[in-house]
N, C-alpha and C. Protein backbone atom coordinates (compact mmCIF):
# COMPACT_ATOMS: atom_id res chain seq x y z
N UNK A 1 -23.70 -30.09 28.21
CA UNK A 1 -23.56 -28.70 28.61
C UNK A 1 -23.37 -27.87 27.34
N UNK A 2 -24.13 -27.02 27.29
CA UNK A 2 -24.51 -25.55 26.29
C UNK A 2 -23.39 -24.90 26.56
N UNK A 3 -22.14 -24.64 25.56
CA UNK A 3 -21.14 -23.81 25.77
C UNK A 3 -21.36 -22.16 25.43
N UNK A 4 -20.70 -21.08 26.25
CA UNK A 4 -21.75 -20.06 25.97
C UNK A 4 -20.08 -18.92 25.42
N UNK A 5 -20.15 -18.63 24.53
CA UNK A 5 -19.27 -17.46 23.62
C UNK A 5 -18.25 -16.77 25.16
N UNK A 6 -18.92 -16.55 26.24
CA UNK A 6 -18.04 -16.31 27.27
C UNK A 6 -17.27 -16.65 27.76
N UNK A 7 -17.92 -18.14 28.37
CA UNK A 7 -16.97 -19.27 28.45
C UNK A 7 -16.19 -19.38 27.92
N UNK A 8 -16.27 -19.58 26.59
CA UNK A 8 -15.34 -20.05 26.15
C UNK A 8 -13.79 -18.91 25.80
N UNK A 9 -14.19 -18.14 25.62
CA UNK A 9 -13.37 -16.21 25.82
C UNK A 9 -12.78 -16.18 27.26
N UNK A 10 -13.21 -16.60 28.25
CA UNK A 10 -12.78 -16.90 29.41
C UNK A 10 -11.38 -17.75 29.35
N UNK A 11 -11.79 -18.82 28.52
CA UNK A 11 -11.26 -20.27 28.82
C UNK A 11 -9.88 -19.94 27.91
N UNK A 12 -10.59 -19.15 26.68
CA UNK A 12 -8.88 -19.03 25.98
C UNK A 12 -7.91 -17.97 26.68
N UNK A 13 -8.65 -16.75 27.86
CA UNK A 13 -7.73 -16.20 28.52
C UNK A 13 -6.88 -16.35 29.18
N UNK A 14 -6.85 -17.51 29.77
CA UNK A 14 -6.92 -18.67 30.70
C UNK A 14 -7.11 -18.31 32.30
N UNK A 15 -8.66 -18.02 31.71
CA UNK A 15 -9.07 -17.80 32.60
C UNK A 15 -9.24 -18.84 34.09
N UNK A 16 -8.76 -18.39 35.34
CA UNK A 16 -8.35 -20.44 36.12
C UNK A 16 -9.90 -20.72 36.37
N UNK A 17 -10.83 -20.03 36.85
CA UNK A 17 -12.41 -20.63 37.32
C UNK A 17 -12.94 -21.64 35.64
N UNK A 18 -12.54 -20.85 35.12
CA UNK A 18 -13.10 -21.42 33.61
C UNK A 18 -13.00 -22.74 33.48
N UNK A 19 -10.87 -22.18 33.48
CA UNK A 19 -10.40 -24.17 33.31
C UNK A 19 -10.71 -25.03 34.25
N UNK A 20 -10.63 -24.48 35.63
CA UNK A 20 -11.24 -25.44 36.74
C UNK A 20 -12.97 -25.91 36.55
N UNK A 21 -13.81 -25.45 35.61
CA UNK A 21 -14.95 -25.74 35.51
C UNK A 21 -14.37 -26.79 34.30
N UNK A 22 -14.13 -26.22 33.50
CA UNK A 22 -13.52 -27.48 32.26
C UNK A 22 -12.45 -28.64 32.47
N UNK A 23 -12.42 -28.26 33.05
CA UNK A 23 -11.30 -29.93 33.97
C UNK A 23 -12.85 -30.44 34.61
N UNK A 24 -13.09 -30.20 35.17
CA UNK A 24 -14.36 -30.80 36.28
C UNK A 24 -15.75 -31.31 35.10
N UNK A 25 -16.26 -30.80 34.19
CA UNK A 25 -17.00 -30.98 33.42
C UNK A 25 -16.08 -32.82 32.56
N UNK A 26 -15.09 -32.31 32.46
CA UNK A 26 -14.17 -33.73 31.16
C UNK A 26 -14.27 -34.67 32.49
N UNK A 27 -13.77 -34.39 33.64
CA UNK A 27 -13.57 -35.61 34.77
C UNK A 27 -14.83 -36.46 34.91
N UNK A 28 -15.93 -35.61 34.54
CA UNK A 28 -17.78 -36.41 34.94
C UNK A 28 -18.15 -36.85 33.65
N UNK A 29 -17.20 -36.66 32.63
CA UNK A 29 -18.03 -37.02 31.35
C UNK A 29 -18.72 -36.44 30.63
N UNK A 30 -18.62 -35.15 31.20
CA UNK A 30 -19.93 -34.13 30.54
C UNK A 30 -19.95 -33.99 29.03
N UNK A 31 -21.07 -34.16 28.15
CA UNK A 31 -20.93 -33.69 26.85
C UNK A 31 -20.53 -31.70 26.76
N UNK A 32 -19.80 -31.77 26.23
CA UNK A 32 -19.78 -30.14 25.92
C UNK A 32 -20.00 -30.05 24.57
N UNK A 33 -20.99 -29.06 24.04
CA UNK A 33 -20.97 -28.83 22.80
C UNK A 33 -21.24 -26.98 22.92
N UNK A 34 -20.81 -27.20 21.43
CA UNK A 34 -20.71 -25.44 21.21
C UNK A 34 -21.62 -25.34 20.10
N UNK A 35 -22.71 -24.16 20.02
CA UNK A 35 -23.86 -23.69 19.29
C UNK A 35 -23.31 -22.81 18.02
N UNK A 36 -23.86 -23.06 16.47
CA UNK A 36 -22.95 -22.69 15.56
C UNK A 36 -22.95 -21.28 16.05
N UNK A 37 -23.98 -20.29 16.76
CA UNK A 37 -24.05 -18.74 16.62
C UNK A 37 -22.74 -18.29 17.72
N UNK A 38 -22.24 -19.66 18.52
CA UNK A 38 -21.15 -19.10 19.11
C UNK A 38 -19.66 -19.11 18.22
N UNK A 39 -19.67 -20.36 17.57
CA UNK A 39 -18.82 -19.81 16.61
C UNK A 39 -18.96 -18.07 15.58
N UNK A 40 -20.07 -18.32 15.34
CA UNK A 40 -19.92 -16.46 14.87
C UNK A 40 -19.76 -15.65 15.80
N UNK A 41 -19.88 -15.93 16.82
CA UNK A 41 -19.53 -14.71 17.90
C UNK A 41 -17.62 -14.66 17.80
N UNK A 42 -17.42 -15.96 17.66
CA UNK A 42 -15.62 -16.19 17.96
C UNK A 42 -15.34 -15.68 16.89
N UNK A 43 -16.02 -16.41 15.59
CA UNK A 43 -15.19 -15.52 14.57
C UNK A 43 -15.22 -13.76 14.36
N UNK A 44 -16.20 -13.76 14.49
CA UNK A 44 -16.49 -12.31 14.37
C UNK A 44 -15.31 -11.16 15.15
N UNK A 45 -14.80 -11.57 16.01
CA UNK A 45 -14.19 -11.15 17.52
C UNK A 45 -12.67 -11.53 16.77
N UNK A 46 -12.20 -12.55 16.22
CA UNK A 46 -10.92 -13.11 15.77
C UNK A 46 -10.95 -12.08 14.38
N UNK A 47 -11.95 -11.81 13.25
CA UNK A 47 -11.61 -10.78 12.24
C UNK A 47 -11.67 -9.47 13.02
N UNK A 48 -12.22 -8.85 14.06
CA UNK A 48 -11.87 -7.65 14.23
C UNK A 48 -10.82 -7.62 15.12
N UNK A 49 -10.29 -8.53 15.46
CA UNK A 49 -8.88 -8.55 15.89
C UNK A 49 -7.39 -8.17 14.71
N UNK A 50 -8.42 -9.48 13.88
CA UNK A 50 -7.21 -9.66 12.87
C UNK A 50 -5.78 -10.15 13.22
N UNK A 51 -5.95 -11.01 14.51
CA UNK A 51 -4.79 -11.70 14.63
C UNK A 51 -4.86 -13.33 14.00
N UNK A 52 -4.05 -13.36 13.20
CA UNK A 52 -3.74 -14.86 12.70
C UNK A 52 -3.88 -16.03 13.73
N UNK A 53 -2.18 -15.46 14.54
CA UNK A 53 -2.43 -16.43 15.87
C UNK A 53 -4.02 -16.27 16.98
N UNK A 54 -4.80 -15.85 16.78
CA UNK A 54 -5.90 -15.58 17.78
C UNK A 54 -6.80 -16.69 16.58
N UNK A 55 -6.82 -16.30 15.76
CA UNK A 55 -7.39 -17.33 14.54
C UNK A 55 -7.08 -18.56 14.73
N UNK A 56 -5.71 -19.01 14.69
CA UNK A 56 -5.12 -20.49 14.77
C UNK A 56 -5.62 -20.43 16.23
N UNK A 57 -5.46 -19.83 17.29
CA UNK A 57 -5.66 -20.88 18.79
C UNK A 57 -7.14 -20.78 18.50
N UNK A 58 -8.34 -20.36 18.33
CA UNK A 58 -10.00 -20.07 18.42
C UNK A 58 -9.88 -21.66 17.23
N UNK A 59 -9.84 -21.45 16.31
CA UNK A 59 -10.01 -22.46 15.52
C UNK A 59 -9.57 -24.44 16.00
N UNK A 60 -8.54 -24.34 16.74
CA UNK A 60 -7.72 -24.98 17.49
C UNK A 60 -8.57 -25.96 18.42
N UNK A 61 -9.37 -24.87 19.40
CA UNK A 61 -9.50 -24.94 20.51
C UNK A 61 -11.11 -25.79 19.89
N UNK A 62 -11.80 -25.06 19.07
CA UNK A 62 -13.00 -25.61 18.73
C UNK A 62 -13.35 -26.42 17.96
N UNK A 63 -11.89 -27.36 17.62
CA UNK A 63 -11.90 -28.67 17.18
C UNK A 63 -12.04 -29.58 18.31
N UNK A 64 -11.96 -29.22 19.31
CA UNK A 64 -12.26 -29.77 21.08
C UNK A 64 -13.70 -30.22 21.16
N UNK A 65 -14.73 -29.45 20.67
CA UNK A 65 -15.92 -29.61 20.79
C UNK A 65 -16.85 -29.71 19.90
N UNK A 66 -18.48 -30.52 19.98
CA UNK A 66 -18.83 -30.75 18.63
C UNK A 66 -19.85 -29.64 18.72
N UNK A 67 -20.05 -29.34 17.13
CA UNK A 67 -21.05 -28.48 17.10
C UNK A 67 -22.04 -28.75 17.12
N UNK A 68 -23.26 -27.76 17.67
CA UNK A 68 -24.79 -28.24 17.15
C UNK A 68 -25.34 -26.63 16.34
N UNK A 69 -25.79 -27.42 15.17
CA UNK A 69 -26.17 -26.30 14.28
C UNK A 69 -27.78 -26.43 14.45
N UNK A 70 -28.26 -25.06 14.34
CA UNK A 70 -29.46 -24.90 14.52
C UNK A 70 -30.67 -25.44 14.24
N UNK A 71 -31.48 -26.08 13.87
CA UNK A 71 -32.38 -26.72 13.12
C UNK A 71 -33.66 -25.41 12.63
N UNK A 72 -34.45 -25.57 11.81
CA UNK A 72 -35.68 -24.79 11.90
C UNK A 72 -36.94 -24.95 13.28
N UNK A 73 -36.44 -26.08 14.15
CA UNK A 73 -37.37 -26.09 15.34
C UNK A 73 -36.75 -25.34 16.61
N UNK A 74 -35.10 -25.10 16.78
CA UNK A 74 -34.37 -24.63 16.98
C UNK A 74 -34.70 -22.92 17.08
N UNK A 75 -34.98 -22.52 15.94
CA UNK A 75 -34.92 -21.18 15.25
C UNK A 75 -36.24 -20.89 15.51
N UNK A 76 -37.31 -21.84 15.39
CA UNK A 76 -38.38 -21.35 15.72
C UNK A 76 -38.13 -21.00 17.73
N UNK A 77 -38.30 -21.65 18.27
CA UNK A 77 -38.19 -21.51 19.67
C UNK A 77 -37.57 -20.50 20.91
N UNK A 78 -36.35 -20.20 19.71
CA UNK A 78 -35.38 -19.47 19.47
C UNK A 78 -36.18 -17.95 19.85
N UNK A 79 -36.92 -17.52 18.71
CA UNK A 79 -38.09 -16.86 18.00
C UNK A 79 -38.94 -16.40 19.35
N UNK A 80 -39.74 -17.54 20.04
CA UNK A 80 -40.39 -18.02 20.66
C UNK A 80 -39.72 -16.90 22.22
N UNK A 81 -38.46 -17.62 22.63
CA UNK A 81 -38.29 -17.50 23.75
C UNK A 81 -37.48 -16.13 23.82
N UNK A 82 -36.81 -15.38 22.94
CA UNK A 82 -36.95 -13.93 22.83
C UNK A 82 -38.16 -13.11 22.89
N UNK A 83 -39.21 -13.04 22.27
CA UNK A 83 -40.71 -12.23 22.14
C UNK A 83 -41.35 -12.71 23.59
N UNK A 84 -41.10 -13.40 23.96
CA UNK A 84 -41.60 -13.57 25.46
C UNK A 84 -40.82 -12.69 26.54
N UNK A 85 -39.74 -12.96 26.03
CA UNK A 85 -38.74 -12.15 26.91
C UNK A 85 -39.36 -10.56 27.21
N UNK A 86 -39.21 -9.80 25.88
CA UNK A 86 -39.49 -8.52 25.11
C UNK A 86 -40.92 -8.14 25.79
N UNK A 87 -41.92 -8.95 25.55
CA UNK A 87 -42.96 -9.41 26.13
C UNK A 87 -43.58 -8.84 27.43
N UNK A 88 -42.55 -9.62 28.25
CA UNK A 88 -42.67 -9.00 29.93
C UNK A 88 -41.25 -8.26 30.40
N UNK A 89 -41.01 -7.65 29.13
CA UNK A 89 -39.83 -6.47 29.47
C UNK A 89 -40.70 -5.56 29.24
N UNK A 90 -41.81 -5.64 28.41
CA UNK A 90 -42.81 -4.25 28.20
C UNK A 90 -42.12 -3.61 26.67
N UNK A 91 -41.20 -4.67 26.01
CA UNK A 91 -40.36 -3.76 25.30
C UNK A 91 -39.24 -4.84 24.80
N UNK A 92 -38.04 -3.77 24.60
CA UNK A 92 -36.65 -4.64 24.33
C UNK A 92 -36.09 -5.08 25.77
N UNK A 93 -36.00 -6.25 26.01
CA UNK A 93 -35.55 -6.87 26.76
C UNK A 93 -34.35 -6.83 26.85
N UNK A 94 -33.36 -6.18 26.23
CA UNK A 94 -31.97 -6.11 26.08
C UNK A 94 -31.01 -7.81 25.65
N UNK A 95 -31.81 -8.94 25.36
CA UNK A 95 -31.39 -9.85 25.13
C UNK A 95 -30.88 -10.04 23.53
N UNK A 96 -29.69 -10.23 23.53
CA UNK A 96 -29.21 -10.71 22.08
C UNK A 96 -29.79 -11.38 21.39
N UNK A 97 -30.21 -11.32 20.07
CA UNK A 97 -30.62 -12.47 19.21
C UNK A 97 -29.90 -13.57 19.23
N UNK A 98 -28.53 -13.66 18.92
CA UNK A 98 -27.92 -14.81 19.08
C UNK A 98 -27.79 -15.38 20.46
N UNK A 99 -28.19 -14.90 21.45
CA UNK A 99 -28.12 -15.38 22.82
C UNK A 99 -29.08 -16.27 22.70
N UNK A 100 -30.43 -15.74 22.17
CA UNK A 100 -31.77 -16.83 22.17
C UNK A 100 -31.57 -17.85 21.95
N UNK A 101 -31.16 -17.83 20.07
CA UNK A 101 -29.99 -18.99 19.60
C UNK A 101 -29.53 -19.97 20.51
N UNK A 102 -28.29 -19.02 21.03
CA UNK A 102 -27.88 -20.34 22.10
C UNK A 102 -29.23 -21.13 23.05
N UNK A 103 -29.66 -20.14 23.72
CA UNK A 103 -30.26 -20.55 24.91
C UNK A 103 -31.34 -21.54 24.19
N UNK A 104 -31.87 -21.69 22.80
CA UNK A 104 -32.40 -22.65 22.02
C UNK A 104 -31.85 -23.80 21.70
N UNK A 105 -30.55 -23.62 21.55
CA UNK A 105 -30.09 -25.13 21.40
C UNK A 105 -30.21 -25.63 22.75
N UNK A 106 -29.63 -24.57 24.01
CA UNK A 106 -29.85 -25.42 25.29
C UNK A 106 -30.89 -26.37 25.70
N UNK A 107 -32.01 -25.49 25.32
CA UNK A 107 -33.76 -25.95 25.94
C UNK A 107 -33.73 -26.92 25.09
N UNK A 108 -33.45 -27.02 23.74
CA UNK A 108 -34.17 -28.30 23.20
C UNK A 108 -32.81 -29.53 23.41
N UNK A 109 -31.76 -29.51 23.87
CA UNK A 109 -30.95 -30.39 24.41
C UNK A 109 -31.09 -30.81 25.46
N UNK A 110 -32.34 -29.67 26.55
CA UNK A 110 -32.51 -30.13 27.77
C UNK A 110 -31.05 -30.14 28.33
N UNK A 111 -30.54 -28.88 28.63
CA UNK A 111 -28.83 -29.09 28.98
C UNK A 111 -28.83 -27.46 29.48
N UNK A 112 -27.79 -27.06 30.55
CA UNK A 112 -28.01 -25.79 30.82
C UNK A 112 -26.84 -25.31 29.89
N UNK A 113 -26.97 -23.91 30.28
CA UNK A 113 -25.12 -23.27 29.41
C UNK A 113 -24.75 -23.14 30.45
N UNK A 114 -23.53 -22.83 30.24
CA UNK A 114 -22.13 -22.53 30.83
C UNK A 114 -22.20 -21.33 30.30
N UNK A 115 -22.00 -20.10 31.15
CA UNK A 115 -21.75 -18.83 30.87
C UNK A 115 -21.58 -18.03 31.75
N UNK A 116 -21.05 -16.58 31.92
CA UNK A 116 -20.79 -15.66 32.29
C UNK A 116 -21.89 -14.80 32.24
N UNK A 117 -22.35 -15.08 31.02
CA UNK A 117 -23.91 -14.16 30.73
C UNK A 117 -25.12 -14.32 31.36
N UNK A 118 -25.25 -14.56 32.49
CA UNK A 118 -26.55 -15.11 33.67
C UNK A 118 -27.27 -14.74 32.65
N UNK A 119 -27.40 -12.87 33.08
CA UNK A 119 -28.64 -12.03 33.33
C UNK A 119 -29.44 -12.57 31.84
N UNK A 120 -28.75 -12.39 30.59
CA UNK A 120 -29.35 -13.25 29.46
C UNK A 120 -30.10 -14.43 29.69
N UNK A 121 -29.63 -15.36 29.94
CA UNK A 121 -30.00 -16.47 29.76
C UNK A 121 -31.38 -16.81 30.72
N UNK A 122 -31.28 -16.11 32.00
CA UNK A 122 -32.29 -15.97 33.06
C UNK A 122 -33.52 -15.28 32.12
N UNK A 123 -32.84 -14.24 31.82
CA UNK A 123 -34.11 -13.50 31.73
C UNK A 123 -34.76 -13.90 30.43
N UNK A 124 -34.33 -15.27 29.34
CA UNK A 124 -35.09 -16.01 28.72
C UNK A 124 -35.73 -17.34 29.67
N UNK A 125 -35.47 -17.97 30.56
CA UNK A 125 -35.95 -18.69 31.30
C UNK A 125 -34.81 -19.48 31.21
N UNK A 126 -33.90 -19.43 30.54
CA UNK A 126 -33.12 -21.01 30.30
C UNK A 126 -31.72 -21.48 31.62
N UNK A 127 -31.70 -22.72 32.28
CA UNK A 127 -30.76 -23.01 33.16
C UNK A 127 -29.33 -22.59 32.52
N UNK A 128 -29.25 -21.84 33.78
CA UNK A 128 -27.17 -21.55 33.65
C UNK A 128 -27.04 -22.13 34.42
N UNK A 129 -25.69 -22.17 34.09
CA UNK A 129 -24.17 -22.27 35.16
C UNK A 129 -23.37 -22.02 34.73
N UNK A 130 -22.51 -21.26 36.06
CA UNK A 130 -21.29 -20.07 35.62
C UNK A 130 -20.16 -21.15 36.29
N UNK A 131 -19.20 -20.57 36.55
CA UNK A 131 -17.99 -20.77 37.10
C UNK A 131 -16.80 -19.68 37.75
């Protein structure tokens, strides 16, 4: 399972659907991994906070999970499945670059995300699941 920057913002709120999806995911064995562009989303969010402690628990928490860093086939696809998007939006599709990102590590893991962010991830083609 594709961990998605929401989720996981959810999960440190403590948020209960979140943790009840993350209890249920560890009980089946599920791989969870987190995509490096979601770490820049966390960090990014922890310096404009500028809380230390928000730093120590984010940092903490994502020693929990392994990363997958992008590859150049990754990045290409990435590429790929945004301009398609844009494509048959007639335009800007309103989809994040780093969303693609993610939704690229998903497709080539063959794994859905976990997110809050449907409408993204749909409207690149790639399987969600929320909680």
């Amino acid at each position: 399972m594709t961990l998605d920057t929401s989720y996981l913002l959810d999960l440190f709120a403590g948020d209960e659907a979140a943790f009840e999806r993350g209890t249920t995911l560890q009980e089946h064995g599920t791989l969870q991994r987190v995509p490096v562009p979601v770490v820049m989303e966390l960090q990014y969010g922890v310096d404009i906070s500028g809380s230390a402690e928000e730093l120590r628990n984010v940092r903490n928490a994502l020693r929990l999970y392994p990363m997958v860093r992008l590859d150049a086939e990754m990045a290409r696809y990435a590429g790929s499945l945004l301009a398609r998007a844009d494509r048959d939006a007639g335009g800007e599709s309103g989809v994040e670059k780093l969303d693609a990102m993610i939704a690229a590590v998903a497709e080539v893991l063959d794994e859905p995300v976990l997110t809050d962010n449907t409408r993204d991830f749909r409207t690149l083609g790639t399987a969600v699941e929320t909680y």
